[in-house]
Protein backbone atom coordinates (compact mmCIF):
# COMPACT_ATOMS: atom_id res chain seq x y z
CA UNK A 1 0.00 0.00 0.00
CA UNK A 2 1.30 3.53 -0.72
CA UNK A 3 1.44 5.99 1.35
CA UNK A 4 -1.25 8.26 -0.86
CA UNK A 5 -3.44 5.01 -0.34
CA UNK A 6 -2.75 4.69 3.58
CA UNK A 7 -3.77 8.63 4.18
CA UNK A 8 -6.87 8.17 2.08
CA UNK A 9 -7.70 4.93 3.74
CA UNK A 10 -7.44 6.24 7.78
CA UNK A 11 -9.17 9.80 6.64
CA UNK A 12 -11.42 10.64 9.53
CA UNK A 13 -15.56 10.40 8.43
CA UNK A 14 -17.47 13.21 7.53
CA UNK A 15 -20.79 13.67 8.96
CA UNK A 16 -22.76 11.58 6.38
CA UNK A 17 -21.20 10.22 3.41
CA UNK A 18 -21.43 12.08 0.02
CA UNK A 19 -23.33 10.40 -2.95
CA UNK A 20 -21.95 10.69 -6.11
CA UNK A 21 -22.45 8.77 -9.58
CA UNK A 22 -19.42 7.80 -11.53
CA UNK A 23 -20.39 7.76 -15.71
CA UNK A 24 -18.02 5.93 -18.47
CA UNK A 25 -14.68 7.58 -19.36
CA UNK A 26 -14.98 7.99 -22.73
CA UNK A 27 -12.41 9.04 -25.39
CA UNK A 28 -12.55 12.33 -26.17
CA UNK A 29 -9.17 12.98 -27.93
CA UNK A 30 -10.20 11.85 -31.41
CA UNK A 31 -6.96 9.89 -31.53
CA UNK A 32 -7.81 5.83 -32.42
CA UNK A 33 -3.54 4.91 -32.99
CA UNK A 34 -3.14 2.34 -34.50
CA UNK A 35 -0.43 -0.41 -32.91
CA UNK A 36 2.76 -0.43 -34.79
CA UNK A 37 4.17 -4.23 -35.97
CA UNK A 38 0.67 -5.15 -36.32
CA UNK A 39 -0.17 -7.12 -39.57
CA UNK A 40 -3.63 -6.65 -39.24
CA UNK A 41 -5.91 -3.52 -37.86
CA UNK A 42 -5.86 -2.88 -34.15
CA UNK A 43 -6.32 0.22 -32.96
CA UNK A 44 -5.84 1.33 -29.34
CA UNK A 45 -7.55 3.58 -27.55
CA UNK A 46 -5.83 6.92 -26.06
CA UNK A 47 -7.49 6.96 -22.92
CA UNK A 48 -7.24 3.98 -20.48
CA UNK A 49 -10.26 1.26 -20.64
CA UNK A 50 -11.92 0.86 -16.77
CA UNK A 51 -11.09 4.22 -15.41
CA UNK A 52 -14.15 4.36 -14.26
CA UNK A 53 -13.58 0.66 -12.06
CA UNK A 54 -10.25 2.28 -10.78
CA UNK A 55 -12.18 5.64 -9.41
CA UNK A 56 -15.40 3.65 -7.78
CA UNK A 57 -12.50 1.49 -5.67
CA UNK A 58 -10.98 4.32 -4.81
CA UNK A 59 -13.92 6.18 -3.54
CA UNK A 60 -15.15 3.03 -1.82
CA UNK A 61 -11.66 3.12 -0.55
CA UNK A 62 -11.67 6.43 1.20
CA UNK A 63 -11.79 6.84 4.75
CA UNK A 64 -12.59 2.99 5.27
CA UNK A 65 -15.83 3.21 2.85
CA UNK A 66 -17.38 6.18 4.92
CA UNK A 67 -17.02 9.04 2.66
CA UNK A 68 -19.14 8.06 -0.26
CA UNK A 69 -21.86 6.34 -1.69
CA UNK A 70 -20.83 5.35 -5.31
CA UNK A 71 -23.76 5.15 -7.91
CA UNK A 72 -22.19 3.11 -11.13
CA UNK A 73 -23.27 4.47 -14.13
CA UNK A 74 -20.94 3.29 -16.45
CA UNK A 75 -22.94 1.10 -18.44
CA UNK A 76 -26.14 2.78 -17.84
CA UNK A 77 -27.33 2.54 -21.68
CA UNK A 78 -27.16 -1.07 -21.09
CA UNK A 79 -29.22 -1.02 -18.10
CA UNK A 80 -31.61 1.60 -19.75
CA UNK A 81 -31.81 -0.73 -23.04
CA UNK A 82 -33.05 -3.62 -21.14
CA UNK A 83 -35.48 -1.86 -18.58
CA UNK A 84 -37.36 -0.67 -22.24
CA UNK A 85 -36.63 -4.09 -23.61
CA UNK A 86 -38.84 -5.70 -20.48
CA UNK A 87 -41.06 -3.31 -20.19
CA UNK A 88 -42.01 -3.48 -23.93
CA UNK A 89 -42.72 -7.32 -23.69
CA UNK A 90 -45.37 -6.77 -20.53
């Protein structure tokens, strides 16, 4: 464990813990690079894939789990998508 991670970790509680909603990272520099040596099409993404999985841990993480509720809402199309797929078939 770091010493970052140690601080964050014994962080006294607040008074109630903050709720906050963590959405997808998504790519926003435009930049799909394509892997050199490659013999076939792969492209890589700039930004780092699961960001989001890294920050809810971390927040969880914080002050022992007292500081915040965590809402995923990374793959809230998904979720959205099949909520109108069920209630379509009722």
């Amino acid at each position: 464990m770091t010493a970052t991670a140690e601080a964050l970790h014994q962080m006294s509680p607040p008074p109630r813990p903050l709720t906050v909603a963590v959405y997808e990272f998504s790519d926003q520099t435009g930049a799909l690079k394509p892997s050199p040596n490659q013999a076939y099409a792969d492209f890589s993404k700039a930004v780092t894939q699961g960001a989001s999985s890294v920050l809810i841990d971390s927040l969880k993480f914080m002050g022992n789990g007292a500081w915040f509720t965590v809402v995923e809402r990374s793959r809230l199309d998904g979720l959205l998508r099949e909520r109108k797929l069920i209630q379509d078939t009722y």
